[in-house]
C-alpha atoms as a PDB file:
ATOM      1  CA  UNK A   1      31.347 139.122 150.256  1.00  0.00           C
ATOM      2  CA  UNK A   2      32.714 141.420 153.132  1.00  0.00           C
ATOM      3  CA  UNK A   3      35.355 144.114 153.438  1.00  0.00           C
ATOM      4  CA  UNK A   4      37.813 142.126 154.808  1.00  0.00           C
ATOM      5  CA  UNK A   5      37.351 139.493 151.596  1.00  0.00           C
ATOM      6  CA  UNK A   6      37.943 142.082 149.473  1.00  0.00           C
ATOM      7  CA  UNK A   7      40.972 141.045 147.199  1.00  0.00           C
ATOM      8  CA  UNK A   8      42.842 142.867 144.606  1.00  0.00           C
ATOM      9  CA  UNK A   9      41.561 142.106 140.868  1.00  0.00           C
ATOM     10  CA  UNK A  10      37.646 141.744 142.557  1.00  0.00           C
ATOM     11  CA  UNK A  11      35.282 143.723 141.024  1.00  0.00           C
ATOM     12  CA  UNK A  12      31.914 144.831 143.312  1.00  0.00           C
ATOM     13  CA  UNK A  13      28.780 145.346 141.897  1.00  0.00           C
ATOM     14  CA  UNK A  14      30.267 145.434 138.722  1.00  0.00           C
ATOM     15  CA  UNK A  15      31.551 148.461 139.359  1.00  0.00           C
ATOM     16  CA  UNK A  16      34.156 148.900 142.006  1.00  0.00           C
ATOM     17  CA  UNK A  17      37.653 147.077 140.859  1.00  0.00           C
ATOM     18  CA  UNK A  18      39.628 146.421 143.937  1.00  0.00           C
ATOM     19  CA  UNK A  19      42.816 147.681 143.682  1.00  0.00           C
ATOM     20  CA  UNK A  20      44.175 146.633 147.389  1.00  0.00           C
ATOM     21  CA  UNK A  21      44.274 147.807 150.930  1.00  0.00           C
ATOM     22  CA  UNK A  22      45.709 150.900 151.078  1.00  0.00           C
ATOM     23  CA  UNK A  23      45.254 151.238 154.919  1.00  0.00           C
ATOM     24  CA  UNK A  24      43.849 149.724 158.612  1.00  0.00           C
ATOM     25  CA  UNK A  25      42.757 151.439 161.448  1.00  0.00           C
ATOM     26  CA  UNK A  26      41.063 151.393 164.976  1.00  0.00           C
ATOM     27  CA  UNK A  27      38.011 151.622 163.387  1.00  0.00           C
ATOM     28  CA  UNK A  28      37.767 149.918 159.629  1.00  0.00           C
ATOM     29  CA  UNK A  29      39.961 149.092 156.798  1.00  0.00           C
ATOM     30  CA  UNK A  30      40.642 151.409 153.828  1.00  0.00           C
ATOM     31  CA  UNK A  31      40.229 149.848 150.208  1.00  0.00           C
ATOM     32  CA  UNK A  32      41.899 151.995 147.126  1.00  0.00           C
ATOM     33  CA  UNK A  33      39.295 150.786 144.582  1.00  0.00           C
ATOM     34  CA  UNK A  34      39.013 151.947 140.513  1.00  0.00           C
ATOM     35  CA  UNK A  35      35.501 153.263 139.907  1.00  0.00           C
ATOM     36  CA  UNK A  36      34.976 151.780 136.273  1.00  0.00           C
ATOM     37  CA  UNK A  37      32.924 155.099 134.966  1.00  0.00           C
ATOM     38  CA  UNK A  38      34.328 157.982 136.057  1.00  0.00           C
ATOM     39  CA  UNK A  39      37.782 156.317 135.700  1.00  0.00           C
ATOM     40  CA  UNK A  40      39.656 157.395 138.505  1.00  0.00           C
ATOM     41  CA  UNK A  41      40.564 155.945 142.108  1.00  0.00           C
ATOM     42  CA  UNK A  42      39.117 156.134 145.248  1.00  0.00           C
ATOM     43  CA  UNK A  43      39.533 155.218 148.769  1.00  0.00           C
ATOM     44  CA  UNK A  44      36.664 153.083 150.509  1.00  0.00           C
ATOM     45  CA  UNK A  45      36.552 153.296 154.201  1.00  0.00           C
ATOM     46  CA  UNK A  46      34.329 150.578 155.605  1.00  0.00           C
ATOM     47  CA  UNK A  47      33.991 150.170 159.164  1.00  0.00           C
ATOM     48  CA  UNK A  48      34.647 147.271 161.481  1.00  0.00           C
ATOM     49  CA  UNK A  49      31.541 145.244 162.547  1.00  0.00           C
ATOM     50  CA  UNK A  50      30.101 146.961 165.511  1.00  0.00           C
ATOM     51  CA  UNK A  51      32.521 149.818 166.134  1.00  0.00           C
ATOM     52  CA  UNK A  52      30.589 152.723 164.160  1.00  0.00           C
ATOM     53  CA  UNK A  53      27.189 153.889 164.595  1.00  0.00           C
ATOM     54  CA  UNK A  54      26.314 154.094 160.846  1.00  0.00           C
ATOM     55  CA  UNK A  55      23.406 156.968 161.804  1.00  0.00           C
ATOM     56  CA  UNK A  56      26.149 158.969 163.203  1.00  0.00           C
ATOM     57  CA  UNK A  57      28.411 157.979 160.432  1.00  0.00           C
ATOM     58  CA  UNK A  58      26.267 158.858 157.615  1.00  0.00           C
ATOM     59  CA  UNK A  59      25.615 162.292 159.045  1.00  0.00           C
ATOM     60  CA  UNK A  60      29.267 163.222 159.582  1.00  0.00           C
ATOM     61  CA  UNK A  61      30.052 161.810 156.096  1.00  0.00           C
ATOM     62  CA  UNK A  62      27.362 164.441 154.641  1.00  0.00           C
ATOM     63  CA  UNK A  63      29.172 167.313 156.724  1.00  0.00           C
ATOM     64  CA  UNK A  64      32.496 166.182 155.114  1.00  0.00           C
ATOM     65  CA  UNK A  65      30.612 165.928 152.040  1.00  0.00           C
ATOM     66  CA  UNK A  66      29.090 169.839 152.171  1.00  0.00           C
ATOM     67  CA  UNK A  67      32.715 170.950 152.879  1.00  0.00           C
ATOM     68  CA  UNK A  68      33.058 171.048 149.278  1.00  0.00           C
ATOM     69  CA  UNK A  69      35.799 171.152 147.081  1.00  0.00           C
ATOM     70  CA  UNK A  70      39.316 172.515 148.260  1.00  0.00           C
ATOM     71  CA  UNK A  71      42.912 171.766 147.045  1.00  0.00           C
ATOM     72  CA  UNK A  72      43.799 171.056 150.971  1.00  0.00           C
ATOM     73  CA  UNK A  73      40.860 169.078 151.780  1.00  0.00           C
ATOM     74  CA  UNK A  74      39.996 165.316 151.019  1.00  0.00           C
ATOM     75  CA  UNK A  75      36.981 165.097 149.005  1.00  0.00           C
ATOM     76  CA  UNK A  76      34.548 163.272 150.491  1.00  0.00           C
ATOM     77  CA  UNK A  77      31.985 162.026 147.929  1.00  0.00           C
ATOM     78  CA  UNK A  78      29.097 159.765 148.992  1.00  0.00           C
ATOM     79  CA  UNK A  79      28.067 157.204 151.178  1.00  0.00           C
ATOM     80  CA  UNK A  80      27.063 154.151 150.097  1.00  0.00           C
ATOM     81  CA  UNK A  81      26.406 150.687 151.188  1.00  0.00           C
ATOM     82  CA  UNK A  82      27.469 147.303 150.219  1.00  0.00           C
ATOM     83  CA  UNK A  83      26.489 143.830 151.579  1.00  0.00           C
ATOM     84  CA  UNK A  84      24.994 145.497 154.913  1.00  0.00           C
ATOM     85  CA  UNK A  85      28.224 148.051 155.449  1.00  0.00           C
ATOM     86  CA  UNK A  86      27.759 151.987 155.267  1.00  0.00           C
ATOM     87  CA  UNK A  87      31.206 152.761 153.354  1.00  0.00           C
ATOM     88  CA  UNK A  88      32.917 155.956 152.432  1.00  0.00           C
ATOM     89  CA  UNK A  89      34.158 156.694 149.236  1.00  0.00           C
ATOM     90  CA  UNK A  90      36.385 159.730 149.246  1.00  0.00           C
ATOM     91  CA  UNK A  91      39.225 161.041 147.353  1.00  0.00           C
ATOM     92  CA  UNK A  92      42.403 158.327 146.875  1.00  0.00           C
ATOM     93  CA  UNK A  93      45.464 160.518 148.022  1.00  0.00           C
ATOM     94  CA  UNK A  94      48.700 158.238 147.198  1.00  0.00           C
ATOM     95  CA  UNK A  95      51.426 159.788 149.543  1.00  0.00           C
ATOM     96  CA  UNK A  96      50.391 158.263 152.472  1.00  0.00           C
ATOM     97  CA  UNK A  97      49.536 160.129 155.486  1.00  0.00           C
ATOM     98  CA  UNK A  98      51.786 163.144 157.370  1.00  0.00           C
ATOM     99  CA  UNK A  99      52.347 160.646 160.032  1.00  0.00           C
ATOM    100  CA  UNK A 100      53.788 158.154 157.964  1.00  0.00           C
ATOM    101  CA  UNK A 101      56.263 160.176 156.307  1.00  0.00           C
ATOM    102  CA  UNK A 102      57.193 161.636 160.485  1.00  0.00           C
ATOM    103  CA  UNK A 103      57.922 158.284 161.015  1.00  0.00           C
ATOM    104  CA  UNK A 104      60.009 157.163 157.739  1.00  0.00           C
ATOM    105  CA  UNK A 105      61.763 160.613 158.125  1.00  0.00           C
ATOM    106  CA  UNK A 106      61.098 160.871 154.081  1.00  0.00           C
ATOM    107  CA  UNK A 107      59.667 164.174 155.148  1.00  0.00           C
ATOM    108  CA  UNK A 108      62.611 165.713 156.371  1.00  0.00           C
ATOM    109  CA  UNK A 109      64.996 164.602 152.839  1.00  0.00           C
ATOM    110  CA  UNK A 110      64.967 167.847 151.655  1.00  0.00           C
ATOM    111  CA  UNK A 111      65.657 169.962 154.438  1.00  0.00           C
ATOM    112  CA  UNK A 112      62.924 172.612 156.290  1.00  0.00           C
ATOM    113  CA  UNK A 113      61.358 173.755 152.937  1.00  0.00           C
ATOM    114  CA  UNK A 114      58.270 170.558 152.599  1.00  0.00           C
ATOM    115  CA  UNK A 115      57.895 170.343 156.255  1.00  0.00           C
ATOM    116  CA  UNK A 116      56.445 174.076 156.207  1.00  0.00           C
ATOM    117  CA  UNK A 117      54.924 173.643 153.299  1.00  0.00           C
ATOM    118  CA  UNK A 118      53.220 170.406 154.832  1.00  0.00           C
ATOM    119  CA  UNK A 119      51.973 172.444 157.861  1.00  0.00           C
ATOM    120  CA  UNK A 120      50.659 175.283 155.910  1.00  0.00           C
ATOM    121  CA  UNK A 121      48.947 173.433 153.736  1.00  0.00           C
ATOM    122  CA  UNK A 122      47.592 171.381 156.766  1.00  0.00           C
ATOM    123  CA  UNK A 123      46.467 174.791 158.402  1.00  0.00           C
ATOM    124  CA  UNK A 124      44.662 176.045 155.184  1.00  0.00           C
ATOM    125  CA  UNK A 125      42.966 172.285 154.987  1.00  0.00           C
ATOM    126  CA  UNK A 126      41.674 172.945 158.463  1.00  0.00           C
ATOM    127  CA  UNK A 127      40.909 177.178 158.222  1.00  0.00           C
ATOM    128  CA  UNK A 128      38.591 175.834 154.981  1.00  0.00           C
ATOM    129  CA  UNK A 129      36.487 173.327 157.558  1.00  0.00           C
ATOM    130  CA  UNK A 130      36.523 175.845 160.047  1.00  0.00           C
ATOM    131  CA  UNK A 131      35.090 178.878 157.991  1.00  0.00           C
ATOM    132  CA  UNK A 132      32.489 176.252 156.951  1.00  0.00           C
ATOM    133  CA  UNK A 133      31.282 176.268 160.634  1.00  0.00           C
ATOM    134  CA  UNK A 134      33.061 172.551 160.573  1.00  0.00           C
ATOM    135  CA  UNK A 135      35.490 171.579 164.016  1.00  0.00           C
ATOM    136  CA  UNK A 136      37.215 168.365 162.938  1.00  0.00           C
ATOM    137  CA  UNK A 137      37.993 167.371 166.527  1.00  0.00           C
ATOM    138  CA  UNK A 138      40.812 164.652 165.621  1.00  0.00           C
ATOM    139  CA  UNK A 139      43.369 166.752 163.752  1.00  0.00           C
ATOM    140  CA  UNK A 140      46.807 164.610 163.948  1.00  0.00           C
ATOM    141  CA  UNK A 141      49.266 164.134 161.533  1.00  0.00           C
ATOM    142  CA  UNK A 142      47.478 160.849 160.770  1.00  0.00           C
ATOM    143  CA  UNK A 143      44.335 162.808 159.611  1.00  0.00           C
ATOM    144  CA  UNK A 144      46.366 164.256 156.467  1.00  0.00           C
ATOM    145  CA  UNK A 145      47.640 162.331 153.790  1.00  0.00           C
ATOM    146  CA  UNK A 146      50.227 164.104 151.473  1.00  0.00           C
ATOM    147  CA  UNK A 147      49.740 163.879 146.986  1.00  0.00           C
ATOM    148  CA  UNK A 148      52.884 162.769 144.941  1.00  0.00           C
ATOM    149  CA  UNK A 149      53.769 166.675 145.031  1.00  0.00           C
ATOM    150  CA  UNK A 150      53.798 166.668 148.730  1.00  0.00           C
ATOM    151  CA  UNK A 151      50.256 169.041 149.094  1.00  0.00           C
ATOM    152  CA  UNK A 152      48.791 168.362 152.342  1.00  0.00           C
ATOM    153  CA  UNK A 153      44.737 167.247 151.939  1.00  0.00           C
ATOM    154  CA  UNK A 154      42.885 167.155 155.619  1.00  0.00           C
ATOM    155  CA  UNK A 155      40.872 164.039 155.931  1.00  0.00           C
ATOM    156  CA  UNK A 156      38.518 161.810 158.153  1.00  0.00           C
ATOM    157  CA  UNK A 157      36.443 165.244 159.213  1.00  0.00           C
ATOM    158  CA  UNK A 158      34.104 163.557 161.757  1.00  0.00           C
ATOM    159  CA  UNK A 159      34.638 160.131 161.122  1.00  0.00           C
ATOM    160  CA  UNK A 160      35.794 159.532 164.789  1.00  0.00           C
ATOM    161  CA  UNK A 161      32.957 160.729 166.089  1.00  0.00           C
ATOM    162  CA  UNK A 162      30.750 157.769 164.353  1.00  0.00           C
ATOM    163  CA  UNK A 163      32.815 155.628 166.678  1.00  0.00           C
ATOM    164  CA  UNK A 164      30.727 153.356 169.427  1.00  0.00           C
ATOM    165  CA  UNK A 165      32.349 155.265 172.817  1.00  0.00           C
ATOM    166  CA  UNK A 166      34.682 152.946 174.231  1.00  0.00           C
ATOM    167  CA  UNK A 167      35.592 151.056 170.526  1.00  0.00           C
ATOM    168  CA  UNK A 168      39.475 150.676 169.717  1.00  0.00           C
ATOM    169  CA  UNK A 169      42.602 150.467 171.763  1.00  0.00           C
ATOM    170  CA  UNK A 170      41.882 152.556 174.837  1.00  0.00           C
ATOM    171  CA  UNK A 171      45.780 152.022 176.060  1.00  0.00           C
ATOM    172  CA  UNK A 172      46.967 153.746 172.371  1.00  0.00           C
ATOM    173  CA  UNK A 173      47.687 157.444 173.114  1.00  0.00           C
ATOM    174  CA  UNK A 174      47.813 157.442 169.321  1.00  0.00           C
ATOM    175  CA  UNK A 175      44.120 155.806 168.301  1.00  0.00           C
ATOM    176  CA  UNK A 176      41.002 157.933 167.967  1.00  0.00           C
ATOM    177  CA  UNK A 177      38.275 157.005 170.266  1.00  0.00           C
ATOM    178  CA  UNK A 178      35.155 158.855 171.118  1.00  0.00           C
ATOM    179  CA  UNK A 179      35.732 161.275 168.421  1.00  0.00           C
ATOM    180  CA  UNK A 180      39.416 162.888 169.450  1.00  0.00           C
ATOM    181  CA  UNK A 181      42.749 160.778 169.930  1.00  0.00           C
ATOM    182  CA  UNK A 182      44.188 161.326 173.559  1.00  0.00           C
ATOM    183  CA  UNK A 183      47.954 162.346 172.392  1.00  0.00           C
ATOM    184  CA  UNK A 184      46.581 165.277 170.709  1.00  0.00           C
ATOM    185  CA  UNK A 185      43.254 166.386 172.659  1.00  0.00           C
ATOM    186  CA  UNK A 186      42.762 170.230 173.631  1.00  0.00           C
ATOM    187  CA  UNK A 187      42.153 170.787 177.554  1.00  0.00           C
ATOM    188  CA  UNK A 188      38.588 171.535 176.447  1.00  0.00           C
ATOM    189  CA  UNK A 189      38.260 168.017 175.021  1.00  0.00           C
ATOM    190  CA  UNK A 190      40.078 166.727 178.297  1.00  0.00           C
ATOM    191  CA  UNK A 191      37.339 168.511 180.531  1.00  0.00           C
ATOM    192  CA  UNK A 192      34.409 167.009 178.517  1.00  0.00           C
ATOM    193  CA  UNK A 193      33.447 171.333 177.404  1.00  0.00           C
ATOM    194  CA  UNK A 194      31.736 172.788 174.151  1.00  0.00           C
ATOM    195  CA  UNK A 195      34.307 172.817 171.653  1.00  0.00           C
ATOM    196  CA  UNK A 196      34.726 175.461 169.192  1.00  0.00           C
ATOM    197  CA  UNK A 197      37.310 176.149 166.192  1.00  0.00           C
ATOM    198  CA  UNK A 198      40.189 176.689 169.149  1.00  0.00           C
ATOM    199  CA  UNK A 199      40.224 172.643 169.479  1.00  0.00           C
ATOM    200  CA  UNK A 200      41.350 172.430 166.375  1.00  0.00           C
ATOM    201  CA  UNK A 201      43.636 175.126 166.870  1.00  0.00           C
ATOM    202  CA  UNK A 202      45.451 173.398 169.880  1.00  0.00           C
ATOM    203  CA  UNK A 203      45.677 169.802 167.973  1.00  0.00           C
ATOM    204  CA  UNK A 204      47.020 171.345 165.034  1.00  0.00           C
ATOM    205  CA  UNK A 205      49.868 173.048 167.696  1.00  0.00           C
ATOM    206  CA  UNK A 206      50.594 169.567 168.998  1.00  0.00           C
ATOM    207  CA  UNK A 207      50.887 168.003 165.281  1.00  0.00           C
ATOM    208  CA  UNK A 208      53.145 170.813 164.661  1.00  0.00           C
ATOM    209  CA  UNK A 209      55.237 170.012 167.499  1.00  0.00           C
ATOM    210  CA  UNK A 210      55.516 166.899 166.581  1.00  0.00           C
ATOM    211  CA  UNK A 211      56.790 167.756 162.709  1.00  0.00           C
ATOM    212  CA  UNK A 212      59.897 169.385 164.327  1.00  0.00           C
ATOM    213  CA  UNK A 213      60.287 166.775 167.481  1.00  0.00           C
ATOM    214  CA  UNK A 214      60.113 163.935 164.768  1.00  0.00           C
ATOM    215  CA  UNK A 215      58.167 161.828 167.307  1.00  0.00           C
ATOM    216  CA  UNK A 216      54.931 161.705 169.085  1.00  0.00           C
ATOM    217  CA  UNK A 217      55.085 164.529 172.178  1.00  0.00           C
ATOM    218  CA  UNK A 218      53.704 163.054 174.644  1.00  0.00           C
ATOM    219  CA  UNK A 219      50.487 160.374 175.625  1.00  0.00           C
ATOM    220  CA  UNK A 220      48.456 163.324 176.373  1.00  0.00           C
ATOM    221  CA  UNK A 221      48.130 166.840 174.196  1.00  0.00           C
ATOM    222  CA  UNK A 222      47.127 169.052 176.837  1.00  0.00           C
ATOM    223  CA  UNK A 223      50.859 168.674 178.593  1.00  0.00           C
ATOM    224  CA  UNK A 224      51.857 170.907 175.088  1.00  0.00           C
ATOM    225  CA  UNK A 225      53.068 173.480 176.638  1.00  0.00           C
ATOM    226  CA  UNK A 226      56.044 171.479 179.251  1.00  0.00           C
ATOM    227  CA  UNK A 227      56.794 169.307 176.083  1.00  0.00           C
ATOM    228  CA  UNK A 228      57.380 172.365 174.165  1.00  0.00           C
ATOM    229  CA  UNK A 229      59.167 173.591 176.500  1.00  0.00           C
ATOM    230  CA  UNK A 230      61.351 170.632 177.062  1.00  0.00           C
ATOM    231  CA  UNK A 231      61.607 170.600 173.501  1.00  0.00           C
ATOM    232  CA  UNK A 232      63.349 174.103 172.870  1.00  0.00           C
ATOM    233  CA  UNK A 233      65.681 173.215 175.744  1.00  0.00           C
ATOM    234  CA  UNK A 234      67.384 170.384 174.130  1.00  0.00           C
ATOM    235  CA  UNK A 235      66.471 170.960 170.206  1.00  0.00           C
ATOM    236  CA  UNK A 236      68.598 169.547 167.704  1.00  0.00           C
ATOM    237  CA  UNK A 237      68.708 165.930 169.322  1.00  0.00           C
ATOM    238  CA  UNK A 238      68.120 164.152 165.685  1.00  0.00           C
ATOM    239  CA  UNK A 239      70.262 165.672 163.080  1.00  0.00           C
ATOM    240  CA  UNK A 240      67.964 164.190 161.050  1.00  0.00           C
ATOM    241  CA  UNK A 241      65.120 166.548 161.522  1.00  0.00           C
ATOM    242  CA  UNK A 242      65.828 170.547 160.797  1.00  0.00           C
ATOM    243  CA  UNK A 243      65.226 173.165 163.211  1.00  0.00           C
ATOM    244  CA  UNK A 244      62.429 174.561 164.139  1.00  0.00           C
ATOM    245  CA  UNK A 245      62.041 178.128 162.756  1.00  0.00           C
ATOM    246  CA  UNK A 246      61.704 181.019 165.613  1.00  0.00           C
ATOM    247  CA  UNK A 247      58.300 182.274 164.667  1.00  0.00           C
ATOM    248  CA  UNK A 248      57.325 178.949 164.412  1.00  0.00           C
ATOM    249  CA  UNK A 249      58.543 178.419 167.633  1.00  0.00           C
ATOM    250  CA  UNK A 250      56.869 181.435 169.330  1.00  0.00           C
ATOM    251  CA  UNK A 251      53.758 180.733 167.880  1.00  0.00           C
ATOM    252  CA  UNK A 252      53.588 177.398 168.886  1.00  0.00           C
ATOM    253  CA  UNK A 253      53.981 178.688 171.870  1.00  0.00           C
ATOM    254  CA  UNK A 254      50.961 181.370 172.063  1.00  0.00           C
ATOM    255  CA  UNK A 255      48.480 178.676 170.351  1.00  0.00           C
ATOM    256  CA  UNK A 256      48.913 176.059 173.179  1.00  0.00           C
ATOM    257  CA  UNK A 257      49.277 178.640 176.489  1.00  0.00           C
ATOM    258  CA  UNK A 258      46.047 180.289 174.911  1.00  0.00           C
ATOM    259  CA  UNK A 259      48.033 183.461 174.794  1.00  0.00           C
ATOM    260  CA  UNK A 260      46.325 183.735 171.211  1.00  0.00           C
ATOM    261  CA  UNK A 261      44.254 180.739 170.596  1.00  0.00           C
ATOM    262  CA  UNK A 262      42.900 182.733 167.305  1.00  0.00           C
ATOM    263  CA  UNK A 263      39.675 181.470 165.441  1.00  0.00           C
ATOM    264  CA  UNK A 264      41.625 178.794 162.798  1.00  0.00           C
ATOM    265  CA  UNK A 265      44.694 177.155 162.351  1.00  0.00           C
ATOM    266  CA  UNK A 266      45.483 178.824 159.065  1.00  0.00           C
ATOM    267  CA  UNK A 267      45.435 182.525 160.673  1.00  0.00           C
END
């Protein structure tokens, strides 16, 4: 049986009861699956034939792995694999993804209050990885998924990077490939440089733009600084989404000029 068999009510290895799919991607499928000891859910990531390089995979799963334990960080808890696929088990988050609720607007119901409290979260998620020694490299709005409380848990650390270079939908601003996703790349990533905690920093900038803009801001993340700009010009275009907070603002704008790229997004 493959991953893309998998039905609800299917039980693998005698162990694994299939719940459903709880989510598709560029690179794989995501299973929500009941693990019949430990009694709880979790979500199996199993890549698409021939678009991950499951050495590369397996290493960047054990990185996630050694993150540890942290209230704003997917767990990540083994690797393991079934009928010739490596697959991921990690933590089952049920909100859906940061992204998701952007899109639905759901995140915006109850005024400025969550959508903070989803970005600080988010930066705490990603100041953890980072005082681990751990640069994501494909922070996005898509790469945090949001508990039934609305806590923000960072996931996928690495996972991009097990992609085979050139896998996916090159002409989707918005679709990880070659370990970053173009819409939300630092200048360093751009340039093809060593990348430190400050890539990070700058993605993290351009998913917070995008919280307040209520869209994605542009097809590439280093032009953050004109959308930004643009932005604060004409704010308040969708009385939908609140405005964005001053500070906020002005630190936006320091993190993507490099005016104070600091060492983590949670500083």
């Amino acid at each position: 049986m493959t991953d893309g068999d998998w039905k609800a009510g299917d039980v693998i290895l005698d162990l694994y009861e299939v719940l459903g799919v709880a989510g598709r991607g560029g690179m794989g499928i995501v299973h929500r699956v009941r693990h019949r000891e430990w009694g709880i859910d979790l979500a199996v990531k199993s890549p698409l034939p021939g678009v991950a390089d499951e050495r590369t995979l397996r290493r960047e799963a054990e990185a996630w792995i050694d993150l540890g334990l942290h209230p704003h960080v997917c767990a990540c808890h083994y690797v393991r694999r079934i009928d010739g696929t490596p697959r991921i088990f990690a933590e089952f988050v049920a909100g859906g993804t940061l992204g998701d609720r952007i899109a639905d607007r759901s995140l915006y119901a109850r005024g400025v209050g969550p959508v903070l409290e989803a970005a600080i979260g988010f930066a705490d998620g990603l100041g953890h990885a980072h005082t681990r020694g751990f640069v994501h490299q494909d922070v996005k709005p898509g790469n945090v998924l949001l508990d039934d409380a609305g806590d923000a848990k960072v996931t996928d650390f690495g996972i991009a990077r097990a992609g085979v270079r050139g896998a996916g939908v090159l002409a989707n601003p918005q679709v990880s490939v070659g370990g970053m996703t173009p819409a939300y790349r630092s200048p360093e990533q751009a340039a093809g440089a060593r990348l430190t905690a400050a890539t990070d920093v700058w993605s993290f900038a351009v998913s917070l733009l995008e919280l307040f803009m209520g869209d994605l801001p542009g097809p590439e993340g280093q032009a953050a600084p004109q959308v930004l700009a643009a932005f604060l010009r004409r704010e308040g275009s969708d009385p939908a989404i609140p405005a964005i907070p001053r500070p906020l603002a002005e630190l936006l704008a320091r993190k993507i000029t490099r005016g104070d790229p600091g060492g983590t997004a949670s500083r």
